[in-house]
PDB file of N, CA and C in Angstrom:
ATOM      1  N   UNK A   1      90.925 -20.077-102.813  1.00  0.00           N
ATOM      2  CA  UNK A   1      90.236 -19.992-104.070  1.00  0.00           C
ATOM      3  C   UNK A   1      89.208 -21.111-104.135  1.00  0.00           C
ATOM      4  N   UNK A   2      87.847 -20.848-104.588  1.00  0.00           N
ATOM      5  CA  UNK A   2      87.194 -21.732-104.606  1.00  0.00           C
ATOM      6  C   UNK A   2      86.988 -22.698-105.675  1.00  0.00           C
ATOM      7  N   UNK A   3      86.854 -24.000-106.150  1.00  0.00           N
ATOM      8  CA  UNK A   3      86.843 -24.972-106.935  1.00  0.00           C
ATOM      9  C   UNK A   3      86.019 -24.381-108.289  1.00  0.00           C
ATOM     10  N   UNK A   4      86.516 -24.165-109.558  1.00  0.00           N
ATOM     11  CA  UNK A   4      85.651 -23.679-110.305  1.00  0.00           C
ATOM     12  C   UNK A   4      84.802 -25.154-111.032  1.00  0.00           C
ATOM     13  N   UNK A   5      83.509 -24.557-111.230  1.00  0.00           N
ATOM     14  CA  UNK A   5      82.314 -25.819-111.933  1.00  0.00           C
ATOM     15  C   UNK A   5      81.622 -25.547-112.975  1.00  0.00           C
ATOM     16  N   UNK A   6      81.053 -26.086-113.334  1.00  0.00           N
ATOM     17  CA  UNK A   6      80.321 -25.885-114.652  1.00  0.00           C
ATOM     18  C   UNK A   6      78.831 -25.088-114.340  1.00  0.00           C
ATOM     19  N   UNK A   7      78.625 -24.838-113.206  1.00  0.00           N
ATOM     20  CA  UNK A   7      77.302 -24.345-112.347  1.00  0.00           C
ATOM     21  C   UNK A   7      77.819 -23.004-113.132  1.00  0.00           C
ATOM     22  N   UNK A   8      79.010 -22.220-113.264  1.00  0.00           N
ATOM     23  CA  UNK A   8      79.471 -21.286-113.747  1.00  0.00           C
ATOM     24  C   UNK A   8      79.103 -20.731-114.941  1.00  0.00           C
ATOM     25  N   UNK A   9      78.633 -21.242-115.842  1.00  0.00           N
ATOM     26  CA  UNK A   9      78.375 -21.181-117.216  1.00  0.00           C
ATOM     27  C   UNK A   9      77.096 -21.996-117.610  1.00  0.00           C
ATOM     28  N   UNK A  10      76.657 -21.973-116.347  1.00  0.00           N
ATOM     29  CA  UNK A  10      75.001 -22.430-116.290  1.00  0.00           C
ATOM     30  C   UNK A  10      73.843 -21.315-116.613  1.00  0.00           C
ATOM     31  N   UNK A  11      72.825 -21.057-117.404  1.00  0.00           N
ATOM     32  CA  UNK A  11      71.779 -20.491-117.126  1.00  0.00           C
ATOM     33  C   UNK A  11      71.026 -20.617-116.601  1.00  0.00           C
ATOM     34  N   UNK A  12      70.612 -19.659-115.592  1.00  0.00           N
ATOM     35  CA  UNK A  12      69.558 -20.258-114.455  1.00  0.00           C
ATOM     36  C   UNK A  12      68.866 -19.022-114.793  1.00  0.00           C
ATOM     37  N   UNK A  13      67.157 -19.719-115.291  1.00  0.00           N
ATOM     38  CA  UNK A  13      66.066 -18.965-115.699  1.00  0.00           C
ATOM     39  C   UNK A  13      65.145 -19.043-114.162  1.00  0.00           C
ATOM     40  N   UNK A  14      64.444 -18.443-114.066  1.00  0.00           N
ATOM     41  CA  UNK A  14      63.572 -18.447-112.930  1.00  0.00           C
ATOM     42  C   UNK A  14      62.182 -18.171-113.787  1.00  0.00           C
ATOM     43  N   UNK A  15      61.248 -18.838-112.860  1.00  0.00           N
ATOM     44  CA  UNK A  15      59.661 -18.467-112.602  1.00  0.00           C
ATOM     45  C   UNK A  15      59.874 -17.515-111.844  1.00  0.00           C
ATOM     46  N   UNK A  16      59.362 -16.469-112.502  1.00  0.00           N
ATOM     47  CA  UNK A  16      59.379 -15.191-111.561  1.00  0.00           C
ATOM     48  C   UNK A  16      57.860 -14.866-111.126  1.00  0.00           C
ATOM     49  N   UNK A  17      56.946 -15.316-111.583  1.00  0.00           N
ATOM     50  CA  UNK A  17      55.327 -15.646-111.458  1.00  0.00           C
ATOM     51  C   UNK A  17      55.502 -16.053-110.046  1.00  0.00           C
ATOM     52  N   UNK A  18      55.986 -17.398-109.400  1.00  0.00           N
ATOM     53  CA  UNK A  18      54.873 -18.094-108.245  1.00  0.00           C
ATOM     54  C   UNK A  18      56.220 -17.401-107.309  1.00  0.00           C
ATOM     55  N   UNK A  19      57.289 -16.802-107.001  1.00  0.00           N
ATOM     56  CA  UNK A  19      58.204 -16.669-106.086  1.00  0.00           C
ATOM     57  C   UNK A  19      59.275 -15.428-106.658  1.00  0.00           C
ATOM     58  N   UNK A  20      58.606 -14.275-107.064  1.00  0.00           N
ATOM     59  CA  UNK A  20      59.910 -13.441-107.198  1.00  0.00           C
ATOM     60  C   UNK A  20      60.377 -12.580-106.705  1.00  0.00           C
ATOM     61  N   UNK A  21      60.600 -12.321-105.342  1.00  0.00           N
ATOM     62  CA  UNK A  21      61.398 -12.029-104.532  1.00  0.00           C
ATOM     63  C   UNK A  21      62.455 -13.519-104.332  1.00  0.00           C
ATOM     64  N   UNK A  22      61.980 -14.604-104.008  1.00  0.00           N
ATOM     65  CA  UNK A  22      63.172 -15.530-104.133  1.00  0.00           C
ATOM     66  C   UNK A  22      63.691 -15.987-105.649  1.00  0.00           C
ATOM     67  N   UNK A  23      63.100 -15.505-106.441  1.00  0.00           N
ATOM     68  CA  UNK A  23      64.221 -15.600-108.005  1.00  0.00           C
ATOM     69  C   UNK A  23      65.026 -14.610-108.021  1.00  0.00           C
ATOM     70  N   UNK A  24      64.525 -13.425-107.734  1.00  0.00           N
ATOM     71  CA  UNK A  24      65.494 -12.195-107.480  1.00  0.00           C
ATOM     72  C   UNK A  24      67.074 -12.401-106.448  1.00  0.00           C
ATOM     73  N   UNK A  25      66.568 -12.699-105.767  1.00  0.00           N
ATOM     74  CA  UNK A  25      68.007 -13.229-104.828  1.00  0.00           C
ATOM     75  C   UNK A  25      68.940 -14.338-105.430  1.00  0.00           C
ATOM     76  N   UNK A  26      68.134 -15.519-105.882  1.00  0.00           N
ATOM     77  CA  UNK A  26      68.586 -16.333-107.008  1.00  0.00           C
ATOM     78  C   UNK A  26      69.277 -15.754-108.154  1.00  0.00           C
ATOM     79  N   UNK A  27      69.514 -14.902-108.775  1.00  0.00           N
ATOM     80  CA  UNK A  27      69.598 -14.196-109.854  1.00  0.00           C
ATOM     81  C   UNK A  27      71.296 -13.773-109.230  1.00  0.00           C
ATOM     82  N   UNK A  28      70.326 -12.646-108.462  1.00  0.00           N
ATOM     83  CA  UNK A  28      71.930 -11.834-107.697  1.00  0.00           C
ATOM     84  C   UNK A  28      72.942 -12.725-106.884  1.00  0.00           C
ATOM     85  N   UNK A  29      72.753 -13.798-106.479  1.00  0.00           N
ATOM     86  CA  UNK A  29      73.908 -14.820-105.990  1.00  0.00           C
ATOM     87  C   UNK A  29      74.273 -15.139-107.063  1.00  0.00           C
ATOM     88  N   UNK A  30      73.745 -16.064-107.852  1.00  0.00           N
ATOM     89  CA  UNK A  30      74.159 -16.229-108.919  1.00  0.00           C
ATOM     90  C   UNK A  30      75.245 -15.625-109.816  1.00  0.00           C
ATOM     91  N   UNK A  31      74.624 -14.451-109.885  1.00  0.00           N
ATOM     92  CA  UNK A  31      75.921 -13.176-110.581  1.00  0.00           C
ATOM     93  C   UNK A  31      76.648 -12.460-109.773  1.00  0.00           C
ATOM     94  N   UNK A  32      77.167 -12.753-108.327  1.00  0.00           N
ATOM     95  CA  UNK A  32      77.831 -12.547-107.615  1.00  0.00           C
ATOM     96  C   UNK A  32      78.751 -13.583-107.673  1.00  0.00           C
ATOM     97  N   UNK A  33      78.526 -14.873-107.572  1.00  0.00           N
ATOM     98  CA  UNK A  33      79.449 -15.825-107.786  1.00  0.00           C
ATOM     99  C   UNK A  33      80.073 -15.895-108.729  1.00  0.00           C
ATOM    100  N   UNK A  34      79.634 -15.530-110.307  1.00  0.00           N
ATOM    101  CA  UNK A  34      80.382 -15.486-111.174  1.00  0.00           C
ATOM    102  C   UNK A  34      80.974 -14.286-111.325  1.00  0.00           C
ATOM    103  N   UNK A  35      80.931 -13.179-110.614  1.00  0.00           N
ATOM    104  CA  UNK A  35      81.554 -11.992-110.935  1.00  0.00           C
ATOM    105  C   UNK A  35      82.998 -12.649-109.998  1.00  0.00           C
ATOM    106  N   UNK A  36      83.289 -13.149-109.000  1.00  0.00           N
ATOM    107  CA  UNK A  36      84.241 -13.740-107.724  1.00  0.00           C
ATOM    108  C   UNK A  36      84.692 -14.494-108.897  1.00  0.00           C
ATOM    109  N   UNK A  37      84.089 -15.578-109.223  1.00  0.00           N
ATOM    110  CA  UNK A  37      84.618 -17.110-109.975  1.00  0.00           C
ATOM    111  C   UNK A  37      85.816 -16.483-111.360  1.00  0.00           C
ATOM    112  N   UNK A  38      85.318 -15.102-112.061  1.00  0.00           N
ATOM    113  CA  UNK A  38      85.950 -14.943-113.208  1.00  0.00           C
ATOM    114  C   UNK A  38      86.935 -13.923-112.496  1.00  0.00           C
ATOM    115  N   UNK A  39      87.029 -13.285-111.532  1.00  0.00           N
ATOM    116  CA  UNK A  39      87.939 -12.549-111.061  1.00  0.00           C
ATOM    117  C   UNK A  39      89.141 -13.318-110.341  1.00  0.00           C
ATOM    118  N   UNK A  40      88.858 -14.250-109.584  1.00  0.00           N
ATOM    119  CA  UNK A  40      89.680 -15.476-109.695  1.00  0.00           C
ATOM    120  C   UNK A  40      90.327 -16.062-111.051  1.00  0.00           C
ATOM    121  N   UNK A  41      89.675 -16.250-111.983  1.00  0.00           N
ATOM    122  CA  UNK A  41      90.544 -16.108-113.170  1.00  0.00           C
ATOM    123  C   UNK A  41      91.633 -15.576-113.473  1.00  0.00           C
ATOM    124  N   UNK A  42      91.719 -14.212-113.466  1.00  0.00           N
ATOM    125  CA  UNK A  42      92.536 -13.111-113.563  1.00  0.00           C
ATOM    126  C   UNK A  42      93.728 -13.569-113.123  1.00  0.00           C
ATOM    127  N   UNK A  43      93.274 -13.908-111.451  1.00  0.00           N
ATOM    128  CA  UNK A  43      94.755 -13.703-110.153  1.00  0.00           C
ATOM    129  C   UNK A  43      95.194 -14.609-110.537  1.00  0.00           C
ATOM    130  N   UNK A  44      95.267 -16.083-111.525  1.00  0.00           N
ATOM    131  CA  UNK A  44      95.734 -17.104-111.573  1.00  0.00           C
ATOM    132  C   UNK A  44      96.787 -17.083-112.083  1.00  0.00           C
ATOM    133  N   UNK A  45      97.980 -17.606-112.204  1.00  0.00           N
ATOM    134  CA  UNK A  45      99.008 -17.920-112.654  1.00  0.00           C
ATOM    135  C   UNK A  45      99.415 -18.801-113.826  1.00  0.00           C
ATOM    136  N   UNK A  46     100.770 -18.654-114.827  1.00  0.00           N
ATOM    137  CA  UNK A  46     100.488 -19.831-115.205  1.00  0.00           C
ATOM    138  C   UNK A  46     100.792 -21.417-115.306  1.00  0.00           C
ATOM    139  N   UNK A  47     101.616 -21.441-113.931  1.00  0.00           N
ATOM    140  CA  UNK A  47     101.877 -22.237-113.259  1.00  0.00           C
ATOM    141  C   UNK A  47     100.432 -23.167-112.903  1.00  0.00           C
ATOM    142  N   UNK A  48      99.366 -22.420-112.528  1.00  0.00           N
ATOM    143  CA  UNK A  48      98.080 -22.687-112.197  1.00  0.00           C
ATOM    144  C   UNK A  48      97.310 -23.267-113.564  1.00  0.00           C
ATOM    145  N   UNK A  49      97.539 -22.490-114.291  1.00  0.00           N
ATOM    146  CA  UNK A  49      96.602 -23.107-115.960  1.00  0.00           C
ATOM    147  C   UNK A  49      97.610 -24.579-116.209  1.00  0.00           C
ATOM    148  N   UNK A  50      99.040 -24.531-116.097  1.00  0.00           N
ATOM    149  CA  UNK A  50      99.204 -25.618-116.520  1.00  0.00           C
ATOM    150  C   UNK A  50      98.916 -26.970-115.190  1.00  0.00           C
ATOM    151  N   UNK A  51      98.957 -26.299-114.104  1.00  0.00           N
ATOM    152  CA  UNK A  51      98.756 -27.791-113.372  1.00  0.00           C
ATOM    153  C   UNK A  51      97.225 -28.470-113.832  1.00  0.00           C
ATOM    154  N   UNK A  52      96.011 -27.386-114.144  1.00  0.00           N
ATOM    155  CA  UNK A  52      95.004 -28.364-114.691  1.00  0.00           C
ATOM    156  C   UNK A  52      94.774 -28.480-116.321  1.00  0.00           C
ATOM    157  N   UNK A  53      95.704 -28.098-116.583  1.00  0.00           N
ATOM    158  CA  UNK A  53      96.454 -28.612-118.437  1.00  0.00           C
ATOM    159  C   UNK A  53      95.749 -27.583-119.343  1.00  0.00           C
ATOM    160  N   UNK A  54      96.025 -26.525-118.998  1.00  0.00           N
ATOM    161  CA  UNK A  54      95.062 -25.127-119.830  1.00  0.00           C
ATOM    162  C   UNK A  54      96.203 -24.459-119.966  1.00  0.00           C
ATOM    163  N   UNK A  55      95.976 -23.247-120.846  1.00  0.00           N
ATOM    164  CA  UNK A  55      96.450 -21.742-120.636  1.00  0.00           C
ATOM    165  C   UNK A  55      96.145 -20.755-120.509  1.00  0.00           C
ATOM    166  N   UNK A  56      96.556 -19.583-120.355  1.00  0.00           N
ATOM    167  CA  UNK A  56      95.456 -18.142-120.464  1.00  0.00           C
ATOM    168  C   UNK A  56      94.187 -17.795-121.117  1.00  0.00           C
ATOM    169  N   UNK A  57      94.851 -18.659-122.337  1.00  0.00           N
ATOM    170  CA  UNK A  57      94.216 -18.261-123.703  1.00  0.00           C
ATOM    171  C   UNK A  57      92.796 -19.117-123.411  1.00  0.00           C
ATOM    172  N   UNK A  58      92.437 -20.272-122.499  1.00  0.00           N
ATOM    173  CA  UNK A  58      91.341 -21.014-122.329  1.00  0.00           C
ATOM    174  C   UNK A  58      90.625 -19.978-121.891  1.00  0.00           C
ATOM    175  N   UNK A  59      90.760 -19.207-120.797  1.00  0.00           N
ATOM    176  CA  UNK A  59      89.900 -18.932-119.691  1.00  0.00           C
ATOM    177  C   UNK A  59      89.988 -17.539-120.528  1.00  0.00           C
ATOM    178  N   UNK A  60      90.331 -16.672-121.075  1.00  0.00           N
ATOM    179  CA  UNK A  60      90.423 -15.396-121.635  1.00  0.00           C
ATOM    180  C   UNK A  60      88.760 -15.024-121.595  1.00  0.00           C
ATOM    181  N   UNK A  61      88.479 -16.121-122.237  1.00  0.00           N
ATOM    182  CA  UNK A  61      86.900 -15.655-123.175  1.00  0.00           C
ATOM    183  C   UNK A  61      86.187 -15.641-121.979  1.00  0.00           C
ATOM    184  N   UNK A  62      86.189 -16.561-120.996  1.00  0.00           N
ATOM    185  CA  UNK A  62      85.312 -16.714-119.447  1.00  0.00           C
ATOM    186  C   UNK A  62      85.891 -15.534-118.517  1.00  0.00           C
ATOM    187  N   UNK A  63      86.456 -15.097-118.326  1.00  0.00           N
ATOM    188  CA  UNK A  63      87.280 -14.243-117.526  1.00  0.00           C
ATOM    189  C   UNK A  63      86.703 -12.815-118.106  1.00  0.00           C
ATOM    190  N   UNK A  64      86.497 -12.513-119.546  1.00  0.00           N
ATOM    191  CA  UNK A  64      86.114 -11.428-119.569  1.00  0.00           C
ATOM    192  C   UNK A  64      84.687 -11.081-119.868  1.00  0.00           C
ATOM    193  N   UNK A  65      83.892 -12.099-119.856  1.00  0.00           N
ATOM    194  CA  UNK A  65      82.699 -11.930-120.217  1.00  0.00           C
ATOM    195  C   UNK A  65      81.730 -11.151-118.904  1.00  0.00           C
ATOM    196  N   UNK A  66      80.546 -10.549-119.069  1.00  0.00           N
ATOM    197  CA  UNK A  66      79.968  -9.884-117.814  1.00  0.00           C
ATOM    198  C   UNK A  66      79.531 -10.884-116.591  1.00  0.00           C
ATOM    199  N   UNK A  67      79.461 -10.382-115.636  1.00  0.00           N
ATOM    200  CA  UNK A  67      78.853 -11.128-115.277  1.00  0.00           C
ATOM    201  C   UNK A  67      77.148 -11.762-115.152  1.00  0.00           C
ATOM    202  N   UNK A  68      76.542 -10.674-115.768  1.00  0.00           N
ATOM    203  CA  UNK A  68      74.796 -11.409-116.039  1.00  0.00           C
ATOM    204  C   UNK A  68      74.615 -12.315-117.204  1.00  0.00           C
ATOM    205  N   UNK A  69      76.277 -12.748-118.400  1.00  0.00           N
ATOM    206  CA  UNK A  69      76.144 -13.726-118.925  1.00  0.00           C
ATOM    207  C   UNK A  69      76.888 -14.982-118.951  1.00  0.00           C
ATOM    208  N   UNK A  70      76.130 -16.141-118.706  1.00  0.00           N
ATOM    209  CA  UNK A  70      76.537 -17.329-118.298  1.00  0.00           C
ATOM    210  C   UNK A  70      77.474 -17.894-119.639  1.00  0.00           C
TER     211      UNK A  70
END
């Protein structure tokens, strides 16, 4: 499982003017990682929420949100 970060719940706007074919790819990694990062959510346990002092109920709202919003 990979380390979850605050990059997660980041908005990342692009200049789509001087480079958009590379904002476009930017975009779709982006929301690929968070579609992985909140599905990892899910599989967690709650053995897992309490070793970093949370519960379900933290991650509920992040876990179900889409992934094109940060």
């Amino acid at each position: 499982m990979s380390a979850c970060t605050t990059d997660l719940m980041t908005n990342h706007h692009h200049d789509f003017i001087h480079h958009p074919i590379t904002s476009i790819s930017d975009v779709l990694h982006t929301w690929q990682q968070r579609s992985q990062r909140r599905a990892e959510l899910v599989r967690l346990s709650d053995r897992d929420f309490h070793d970093v002092g949370a519960s379900w109920s933290d991650f509920a709202y992040e876990a179900s949100k889409p992934f094109w919003r940060a």
